[in-house]
C-alpha atoms as a PDB file:
ATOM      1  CA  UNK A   1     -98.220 113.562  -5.373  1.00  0.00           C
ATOM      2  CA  UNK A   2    -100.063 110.729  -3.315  1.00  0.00           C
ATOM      3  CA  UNK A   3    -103.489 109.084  -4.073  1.00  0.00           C
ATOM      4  CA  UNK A   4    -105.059 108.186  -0.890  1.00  0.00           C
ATOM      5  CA  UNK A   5    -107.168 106.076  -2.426  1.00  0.00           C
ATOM      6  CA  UNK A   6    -104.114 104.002  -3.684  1.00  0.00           C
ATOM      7  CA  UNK A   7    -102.981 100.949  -1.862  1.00  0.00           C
ATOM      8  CA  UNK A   8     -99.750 100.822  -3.065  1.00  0.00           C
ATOM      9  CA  UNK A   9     -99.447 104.739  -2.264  1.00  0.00           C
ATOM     10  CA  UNK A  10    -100.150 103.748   1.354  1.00  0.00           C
ATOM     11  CA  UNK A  11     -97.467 100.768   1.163  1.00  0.00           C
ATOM     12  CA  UNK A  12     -94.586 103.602  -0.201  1.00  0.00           C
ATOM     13  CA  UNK A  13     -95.112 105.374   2.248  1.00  0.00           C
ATOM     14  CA  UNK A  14     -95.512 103.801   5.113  1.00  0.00           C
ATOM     15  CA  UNK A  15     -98.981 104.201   6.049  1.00  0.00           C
ATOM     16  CA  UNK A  16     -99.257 100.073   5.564  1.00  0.00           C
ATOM     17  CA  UNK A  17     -97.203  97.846   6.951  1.00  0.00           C
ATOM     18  CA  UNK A  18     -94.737  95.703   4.134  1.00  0.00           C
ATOM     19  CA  UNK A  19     -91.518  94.089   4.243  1.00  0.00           C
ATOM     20  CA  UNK A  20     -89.415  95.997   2.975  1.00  0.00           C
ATOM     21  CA  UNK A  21     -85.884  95.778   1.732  1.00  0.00           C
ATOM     22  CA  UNK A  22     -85.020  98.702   0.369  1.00  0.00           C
ATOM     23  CA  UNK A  23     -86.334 102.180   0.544  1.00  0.00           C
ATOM     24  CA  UNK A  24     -84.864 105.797  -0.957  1.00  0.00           C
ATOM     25  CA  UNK A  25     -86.622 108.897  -0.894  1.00  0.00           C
ATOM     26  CA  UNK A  26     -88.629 108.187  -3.982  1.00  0.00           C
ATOM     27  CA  UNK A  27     -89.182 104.325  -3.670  1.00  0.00           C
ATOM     28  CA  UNK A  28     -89.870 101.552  -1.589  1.00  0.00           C
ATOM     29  CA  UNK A  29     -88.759  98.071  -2.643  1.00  0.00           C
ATOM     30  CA  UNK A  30     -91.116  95.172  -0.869  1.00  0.00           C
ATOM     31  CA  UNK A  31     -91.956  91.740  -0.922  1.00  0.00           C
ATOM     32  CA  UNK A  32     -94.972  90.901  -2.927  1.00  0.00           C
ATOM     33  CA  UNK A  33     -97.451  88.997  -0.602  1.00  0.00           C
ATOM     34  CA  UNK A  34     -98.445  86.846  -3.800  1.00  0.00           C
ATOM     35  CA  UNK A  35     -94.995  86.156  -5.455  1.00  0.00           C
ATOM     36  CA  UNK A  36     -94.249  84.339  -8.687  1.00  0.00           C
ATOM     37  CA  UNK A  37     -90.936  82.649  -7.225  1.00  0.00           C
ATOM     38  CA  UNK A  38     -88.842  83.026  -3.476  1.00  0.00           C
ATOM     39  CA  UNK A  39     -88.292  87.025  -3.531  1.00  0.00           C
ATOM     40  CA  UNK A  40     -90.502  88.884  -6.074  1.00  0.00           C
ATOM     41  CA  UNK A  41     -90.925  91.924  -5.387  1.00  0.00           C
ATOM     42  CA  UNK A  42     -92.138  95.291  -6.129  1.00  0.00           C
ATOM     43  CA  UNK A  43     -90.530  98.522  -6.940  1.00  0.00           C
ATOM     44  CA  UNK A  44     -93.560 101.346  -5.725  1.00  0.00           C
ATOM     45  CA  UNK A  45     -92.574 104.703  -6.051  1.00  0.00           C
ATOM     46  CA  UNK A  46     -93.360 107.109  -3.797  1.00  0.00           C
ATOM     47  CA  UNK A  47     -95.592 109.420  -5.862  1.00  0.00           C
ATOM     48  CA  UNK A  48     -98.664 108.337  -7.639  1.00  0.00           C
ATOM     49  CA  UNK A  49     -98.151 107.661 -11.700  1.00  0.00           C
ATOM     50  CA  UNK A  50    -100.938 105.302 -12.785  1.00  0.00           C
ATOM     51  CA  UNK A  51     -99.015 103.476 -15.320  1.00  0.00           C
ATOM     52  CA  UNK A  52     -95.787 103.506 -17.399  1.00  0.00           C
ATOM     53  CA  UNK A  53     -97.313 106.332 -19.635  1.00  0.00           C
ATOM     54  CA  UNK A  54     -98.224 108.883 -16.685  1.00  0.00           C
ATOM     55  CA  UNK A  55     -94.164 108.338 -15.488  1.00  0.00           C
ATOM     56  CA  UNK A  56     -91.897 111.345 -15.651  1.00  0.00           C
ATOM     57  CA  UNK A  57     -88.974 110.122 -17.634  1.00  0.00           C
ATOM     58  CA  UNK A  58     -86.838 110.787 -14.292  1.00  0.00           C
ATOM     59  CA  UNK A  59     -88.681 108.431 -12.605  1.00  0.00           C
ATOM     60  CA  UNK A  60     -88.396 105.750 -15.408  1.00  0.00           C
ATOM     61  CA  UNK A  61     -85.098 106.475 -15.352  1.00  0.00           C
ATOM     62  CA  UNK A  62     -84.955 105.983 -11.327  1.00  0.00           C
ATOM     63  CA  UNK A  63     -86.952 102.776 -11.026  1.00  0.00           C
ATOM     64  CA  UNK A  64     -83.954 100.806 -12.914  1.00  0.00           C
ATOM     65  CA  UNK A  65     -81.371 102.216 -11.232  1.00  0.00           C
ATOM     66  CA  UNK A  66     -83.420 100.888  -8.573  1.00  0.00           C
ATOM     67  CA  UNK A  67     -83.661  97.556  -9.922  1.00  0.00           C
ATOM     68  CA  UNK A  68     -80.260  97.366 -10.612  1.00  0.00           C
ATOM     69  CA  UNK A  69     -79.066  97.778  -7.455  1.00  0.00           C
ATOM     70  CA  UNK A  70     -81.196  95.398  -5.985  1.00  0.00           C
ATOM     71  CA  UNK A  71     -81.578  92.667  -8.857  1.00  0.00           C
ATOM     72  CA  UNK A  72     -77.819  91.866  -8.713  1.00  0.00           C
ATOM     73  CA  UNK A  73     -77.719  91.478  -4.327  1.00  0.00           C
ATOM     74  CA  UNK A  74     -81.186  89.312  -4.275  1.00  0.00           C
ATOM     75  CA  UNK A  75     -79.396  86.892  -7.801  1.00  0.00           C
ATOM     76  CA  UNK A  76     -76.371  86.083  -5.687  1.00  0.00           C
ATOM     77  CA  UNK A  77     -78.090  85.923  -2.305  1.00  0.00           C
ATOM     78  CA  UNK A  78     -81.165  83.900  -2.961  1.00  0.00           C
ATOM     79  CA  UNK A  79     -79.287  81.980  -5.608  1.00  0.00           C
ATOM     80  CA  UNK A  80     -81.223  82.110  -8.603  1.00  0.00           C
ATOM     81  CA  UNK A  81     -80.780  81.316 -12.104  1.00  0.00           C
ATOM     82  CA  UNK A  82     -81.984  84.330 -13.969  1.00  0.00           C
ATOM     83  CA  UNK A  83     -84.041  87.260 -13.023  1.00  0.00           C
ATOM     84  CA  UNK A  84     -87.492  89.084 -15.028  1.00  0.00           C
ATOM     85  CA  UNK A  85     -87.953  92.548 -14.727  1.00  0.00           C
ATOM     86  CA  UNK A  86     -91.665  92.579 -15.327  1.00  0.00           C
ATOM     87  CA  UNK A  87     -93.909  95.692 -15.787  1.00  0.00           C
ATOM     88  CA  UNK A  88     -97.603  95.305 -16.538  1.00  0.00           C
ATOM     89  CA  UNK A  89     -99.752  98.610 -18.242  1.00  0.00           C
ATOM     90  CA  UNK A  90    -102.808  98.420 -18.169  1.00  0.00           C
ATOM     91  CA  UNK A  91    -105.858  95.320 -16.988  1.00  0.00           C
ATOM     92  CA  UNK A  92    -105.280  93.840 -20.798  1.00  0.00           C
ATOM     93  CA  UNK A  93    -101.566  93.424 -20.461  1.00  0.00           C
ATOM     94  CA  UNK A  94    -102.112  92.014 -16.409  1.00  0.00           C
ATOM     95  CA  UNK A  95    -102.233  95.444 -14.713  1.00  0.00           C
ATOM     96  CA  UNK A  96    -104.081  94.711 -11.428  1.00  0.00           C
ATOM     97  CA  UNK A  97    -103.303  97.805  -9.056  1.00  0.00           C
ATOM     98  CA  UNK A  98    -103.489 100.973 -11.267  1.00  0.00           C
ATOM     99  CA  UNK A  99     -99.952 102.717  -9.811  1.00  0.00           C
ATOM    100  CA  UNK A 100     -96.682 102.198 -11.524  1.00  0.00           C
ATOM    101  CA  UNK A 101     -95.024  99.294 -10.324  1.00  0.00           C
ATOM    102  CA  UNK A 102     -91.834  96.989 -11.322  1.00  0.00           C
ATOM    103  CA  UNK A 103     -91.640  93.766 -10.449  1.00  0.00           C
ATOM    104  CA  UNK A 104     -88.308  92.187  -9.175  1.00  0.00           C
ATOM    105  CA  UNK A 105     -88.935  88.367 -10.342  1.00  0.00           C
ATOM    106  CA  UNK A 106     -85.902  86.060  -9.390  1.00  0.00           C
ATOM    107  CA  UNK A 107     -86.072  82.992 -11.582  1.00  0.00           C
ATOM    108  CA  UNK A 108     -84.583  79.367 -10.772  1.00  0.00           C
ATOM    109  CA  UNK A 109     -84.339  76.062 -12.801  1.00  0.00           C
ATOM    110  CA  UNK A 110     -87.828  74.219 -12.741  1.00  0.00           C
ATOM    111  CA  UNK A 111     -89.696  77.288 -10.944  1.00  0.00           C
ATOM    112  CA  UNK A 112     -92.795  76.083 -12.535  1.00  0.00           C
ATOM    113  CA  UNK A 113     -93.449  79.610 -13.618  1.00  0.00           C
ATOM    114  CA  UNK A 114     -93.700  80.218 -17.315  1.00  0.00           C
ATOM    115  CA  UNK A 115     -93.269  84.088 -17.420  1.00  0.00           C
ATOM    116  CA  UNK A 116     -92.967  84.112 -21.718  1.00  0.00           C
ATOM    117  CA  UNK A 117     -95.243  84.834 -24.561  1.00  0.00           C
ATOM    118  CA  UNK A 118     -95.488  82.279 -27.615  1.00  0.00           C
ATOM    119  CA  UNK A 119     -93.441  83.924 -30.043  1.00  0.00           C
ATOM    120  CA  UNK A 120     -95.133  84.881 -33.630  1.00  0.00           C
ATOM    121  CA  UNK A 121     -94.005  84.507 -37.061  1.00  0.00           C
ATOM    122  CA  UNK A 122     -94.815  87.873 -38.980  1.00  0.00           C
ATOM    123  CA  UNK A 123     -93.671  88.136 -42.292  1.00  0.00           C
ATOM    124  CA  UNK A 124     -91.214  90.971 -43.882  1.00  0.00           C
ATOM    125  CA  UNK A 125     -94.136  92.874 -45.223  1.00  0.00           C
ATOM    126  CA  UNK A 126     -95.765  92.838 -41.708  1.00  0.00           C
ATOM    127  CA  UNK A 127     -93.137  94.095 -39.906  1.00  0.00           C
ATOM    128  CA  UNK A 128     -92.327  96.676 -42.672  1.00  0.00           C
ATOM    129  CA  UNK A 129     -96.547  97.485 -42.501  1.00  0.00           C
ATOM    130  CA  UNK A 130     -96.173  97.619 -38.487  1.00  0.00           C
ATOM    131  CA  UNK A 131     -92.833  99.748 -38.748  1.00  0.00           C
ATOM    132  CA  UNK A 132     -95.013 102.238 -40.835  1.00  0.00           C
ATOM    133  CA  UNK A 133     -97.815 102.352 -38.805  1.00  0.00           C
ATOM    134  CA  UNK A 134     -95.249 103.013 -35.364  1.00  0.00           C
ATOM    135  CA  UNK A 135     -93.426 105.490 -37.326  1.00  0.00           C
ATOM    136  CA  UNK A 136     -96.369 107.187 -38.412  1.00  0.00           C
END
């Protein structure tokens, strides 16, 4: 199902021009037009899922074995150090364009980007409290 309200239901489908470098019957890989390093990109399925949490597990499922065809060819080929698979849910956690989306982030020595979090230091009862609390 398509929103046609949706940008990046246009760009999957071809109703908006992208470059794109790979493309299946339920995806389209492209360049991002504001990337983090030399050859993020986007995997944009096809059909219209507003976030990780509207995905059919199929299509979860899909969009890696998406990325990992394409991850390993764009590492050797643009020569980079390390890749981020990055997927946003949501404006809090950087969500900008409300349709599922992975990004494709090749990484390389000095980049300059700083795609991390500053790593806590809970305590044994904390995690134990926020085990609980996932488990229910």
């Amino acid at each position: 199902m398509k929103d046609n309200n949706c940008i990046f239901c246009k760009i999957a489908n071809g109703e908006i021009p992208s470059r794109t470098i790979y493309e299946d019957d339920a995806f389209r890989v492209i360049l991002d037009l504001g990337p983090a390093t030399k050859g993020h990109a986007l995997i944009l399925p096809k059909d219209h899922y507003e976030d990780f949490f509207a995905l059919p597990e199929d299509t979860a499922r899909d969009a890696i074995s998406v990325a990992k065809k394409i991850a390993p060819k764009m590492k050797a080929n643009l020569h980079a150090d390390g890749f981020n698979l990055v997927q946003n849910n949501g404006e809090t956690a950087g969500q900008t364009v409300m349709h599922f989306h992975l990004h494709l982030i090749p990484r390389y020595k000095d980049d300059g980007q700083n795609i991390l979090w500053k790593p806590t230091e809970p305590g044994a009862e904390e995690l134990d409290a926020v085990k609980a609390q996932i488990d229910g």
